[in-house]
Every structure is written in C-alpha cells, then in structure tokens.
C-alpha atoms as a PDB file:
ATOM      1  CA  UNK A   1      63.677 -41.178 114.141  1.00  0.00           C
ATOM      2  CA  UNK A   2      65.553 -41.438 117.208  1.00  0.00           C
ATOM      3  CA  UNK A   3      68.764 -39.384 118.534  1.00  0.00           C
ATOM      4  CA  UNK A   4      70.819 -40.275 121.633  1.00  0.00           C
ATOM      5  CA  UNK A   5      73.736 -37.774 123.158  1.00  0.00           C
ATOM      6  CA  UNK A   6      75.678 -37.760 125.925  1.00  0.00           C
ATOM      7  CA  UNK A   7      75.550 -34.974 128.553  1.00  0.00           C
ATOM      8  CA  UNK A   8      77.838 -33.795 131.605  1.00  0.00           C
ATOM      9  CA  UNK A   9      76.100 -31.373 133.966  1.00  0.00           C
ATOM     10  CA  UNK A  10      78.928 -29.323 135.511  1.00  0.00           C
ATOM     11  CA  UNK A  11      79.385 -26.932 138.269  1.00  0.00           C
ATOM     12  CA  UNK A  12      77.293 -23.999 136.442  1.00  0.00           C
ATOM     13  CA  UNK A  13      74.394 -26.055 136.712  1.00  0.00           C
ATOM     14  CA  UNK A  14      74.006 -26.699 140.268  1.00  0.00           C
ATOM     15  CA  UNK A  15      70.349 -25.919 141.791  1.00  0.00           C
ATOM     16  CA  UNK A  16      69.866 -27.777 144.882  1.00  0.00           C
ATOM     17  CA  UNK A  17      73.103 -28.774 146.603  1.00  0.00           C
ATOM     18  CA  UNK A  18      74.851 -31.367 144.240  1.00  0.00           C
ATOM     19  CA  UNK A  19      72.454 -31.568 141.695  1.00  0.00           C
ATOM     20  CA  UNK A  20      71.934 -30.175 138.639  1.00  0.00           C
ATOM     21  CA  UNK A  21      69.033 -27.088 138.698  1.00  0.00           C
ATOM     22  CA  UNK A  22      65.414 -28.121 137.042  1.00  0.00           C
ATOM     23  CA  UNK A  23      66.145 -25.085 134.297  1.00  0.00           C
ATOM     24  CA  UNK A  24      69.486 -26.591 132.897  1.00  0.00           C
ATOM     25  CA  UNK A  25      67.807 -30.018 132.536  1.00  0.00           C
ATOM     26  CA  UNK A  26      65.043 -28.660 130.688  1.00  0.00           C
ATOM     27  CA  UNK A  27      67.375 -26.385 128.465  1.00  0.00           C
ATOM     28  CA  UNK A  28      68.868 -29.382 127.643  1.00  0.00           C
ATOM     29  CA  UNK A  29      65.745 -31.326 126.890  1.00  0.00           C
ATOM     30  CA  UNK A  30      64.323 -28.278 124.678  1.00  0.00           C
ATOM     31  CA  UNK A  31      67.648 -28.448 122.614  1.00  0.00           C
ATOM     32  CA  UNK A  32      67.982 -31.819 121.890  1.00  0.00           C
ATOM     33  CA  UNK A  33      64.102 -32.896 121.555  1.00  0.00           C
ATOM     34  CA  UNK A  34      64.093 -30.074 118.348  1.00  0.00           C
ATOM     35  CA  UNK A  35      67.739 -31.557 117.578  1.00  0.00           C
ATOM     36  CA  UNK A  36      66.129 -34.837 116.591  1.00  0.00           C
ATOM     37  CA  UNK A  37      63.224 -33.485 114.655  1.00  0.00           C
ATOM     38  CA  UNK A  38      65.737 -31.228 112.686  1.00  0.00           C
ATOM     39  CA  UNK A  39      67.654 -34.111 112.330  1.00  0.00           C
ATOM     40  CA  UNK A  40      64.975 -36.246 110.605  1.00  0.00           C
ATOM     41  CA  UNK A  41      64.633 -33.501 108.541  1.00  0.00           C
ATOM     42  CA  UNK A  42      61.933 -31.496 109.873  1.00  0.00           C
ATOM     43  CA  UNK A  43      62.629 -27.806 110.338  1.00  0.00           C
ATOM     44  CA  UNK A  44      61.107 -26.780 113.568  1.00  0.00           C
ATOM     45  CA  UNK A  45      60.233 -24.105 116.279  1.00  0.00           C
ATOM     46  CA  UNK A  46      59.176 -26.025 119.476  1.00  0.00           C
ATOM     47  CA  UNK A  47      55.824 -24.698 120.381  1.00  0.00           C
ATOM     48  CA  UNK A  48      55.212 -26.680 124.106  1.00  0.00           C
ATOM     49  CA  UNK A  49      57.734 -28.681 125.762  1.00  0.00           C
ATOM     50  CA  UNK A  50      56.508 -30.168 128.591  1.00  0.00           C
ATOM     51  CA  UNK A  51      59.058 -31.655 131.369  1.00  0.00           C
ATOM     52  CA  UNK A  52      58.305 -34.171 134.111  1.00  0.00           C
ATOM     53  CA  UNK A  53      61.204 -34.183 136.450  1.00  0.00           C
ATOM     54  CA  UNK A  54      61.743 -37.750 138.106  1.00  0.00           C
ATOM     55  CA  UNK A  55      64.848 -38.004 140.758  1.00  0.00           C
ATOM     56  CA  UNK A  56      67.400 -35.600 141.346  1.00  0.00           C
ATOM     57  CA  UNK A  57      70.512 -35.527 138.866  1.00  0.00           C
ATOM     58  CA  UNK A  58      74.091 -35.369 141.020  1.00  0.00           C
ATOM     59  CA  UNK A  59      76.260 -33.023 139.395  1.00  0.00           C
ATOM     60  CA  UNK A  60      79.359 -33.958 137.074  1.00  0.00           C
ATOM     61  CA  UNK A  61      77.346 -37.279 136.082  1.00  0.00           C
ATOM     62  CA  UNK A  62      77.704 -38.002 132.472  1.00  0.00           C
ATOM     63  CA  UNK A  63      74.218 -39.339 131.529  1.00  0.00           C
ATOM     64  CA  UNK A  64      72.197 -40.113 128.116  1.00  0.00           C
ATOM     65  CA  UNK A  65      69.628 -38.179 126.582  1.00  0.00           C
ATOM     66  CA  UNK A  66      67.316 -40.595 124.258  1.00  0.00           C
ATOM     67  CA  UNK A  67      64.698 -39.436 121.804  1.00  0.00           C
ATOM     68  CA  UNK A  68      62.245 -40.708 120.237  1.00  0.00           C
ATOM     69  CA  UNK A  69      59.930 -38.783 117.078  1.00  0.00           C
ATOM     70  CA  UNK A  70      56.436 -40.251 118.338  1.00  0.00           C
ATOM     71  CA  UNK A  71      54.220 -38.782 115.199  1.00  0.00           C
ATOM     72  CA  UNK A  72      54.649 -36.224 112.353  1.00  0.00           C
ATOM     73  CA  UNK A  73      50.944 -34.793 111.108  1.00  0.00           C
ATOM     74  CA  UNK A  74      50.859 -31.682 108.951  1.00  0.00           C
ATOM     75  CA  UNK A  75      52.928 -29.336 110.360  1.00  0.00           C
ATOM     76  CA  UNK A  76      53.105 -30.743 113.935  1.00  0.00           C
ATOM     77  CA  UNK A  77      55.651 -33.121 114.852  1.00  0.00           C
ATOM     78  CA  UNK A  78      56.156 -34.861 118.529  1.00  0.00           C
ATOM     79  CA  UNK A  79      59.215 -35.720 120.305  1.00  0.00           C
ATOM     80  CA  UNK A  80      59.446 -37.578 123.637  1.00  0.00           C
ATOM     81  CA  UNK A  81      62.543 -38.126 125.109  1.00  0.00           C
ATOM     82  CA  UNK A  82      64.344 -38.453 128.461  1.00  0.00           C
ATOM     83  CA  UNK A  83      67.523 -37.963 130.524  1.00  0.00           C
ATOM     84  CA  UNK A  84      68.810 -41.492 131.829  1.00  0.00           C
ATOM     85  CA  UNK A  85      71.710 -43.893 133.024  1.00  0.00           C
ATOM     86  CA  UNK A  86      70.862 -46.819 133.291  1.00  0.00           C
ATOM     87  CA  UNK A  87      67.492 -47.956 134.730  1.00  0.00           C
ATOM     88  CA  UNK A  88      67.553 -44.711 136.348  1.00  0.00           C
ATOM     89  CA  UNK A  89      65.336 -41.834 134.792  1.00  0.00           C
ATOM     90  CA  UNK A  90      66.198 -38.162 135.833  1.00  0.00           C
ATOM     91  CA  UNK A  91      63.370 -36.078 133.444  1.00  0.00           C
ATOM     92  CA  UNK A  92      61.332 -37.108 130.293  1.00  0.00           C
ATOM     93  CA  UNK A  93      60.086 -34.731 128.163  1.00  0.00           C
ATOM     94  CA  UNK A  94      57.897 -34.250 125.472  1.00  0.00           C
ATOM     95  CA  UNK A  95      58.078 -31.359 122.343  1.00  0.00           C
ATOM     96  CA  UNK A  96      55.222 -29.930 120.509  1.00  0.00           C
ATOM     97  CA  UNK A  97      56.482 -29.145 117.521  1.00  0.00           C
ATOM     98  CA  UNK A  98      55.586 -26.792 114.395  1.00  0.00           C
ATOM     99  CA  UNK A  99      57.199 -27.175 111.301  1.00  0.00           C
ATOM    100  CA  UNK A 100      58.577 -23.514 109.798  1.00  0.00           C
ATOM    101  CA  UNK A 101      56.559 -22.613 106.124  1.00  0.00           C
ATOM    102  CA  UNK A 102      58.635 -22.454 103.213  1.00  0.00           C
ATOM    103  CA  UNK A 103      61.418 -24.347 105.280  1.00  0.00           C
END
C-alpha cells in the first residue's frame, strides 16, 4: 500500500531559473501516484490529481517520491503522496482514482 522511488530532475525540466518547472513535478506525481495503485493491484485511470506545490525544487537534486493508498471503495481508489528529501517537502499530491471494468 505504499511505493517510494527515487527521482532526478534534470536540465529538461527547468521552469524558473534552477528549479524544476511546476508541470514536470506534477507529471511525475500523476505517474507514480497511479504506479502505486497499479501496483497494489488495482487497474486504474486517474480521474483528478490534485497538486499542492510547497518550495521550489533546485534542479539535478535526486529526491524521493512517497505514496501512500489512503482508501479503496468500489471503484474509486485514493493515493496521496509527495516529493521530499528529508524534512523538506517540494509538492504533495493526491489521485482520484477509477478502477477500469472488466480489468
């Protein structure tokens, strides 16, 4: 019920000067938040994904994504997660998602 990665923003990423851009980080969050419900074994489309962004990540940082499946009822399943190092927090996020029929 929970999934952690590790993630390097690079170059490409870059919104404001030395950071990563608000898109990438929530690309990533998208992709990994359905990663862990697919990986408990629920097949998913994410339906809302909601992103709070909290400081500014510096580029070519390697830093942990960490999720968490908070409930699974019917076909909906929620994810929170967030993109961390240390006691610092960079974005949580949290996935609204809808299980696929016949999946």
């Amino acid at each position: 019920r929970q999934l952690r990665a590790r993630v390097w923003f690079g170059p490409e990423t870059e919104g404001p000067p030395g950071h990563a851009h608000g898109g990438s980080i929530a690309a990533v969050l998208d992709e990994v938040l359905g990663l862990a419900a697919w990986a408990a074994g629920y097949p998913i489309v994410v339906g809302n994904l909601n992103v709070s962004f909290r400081s500014m990540l510096p580029l070519q940082r390697v830093v942990t994504v960490e999720t968490d499946i908070v409930s699974a009822e019917g076909r909906k399943v929620m994810v929170h997660g967030r993109i961390c190092s240390g006691e610092t927090v960079y974005a949580e996020g949290e996935a609204l998602c809808i299980t696929i029929p016949g999946r």
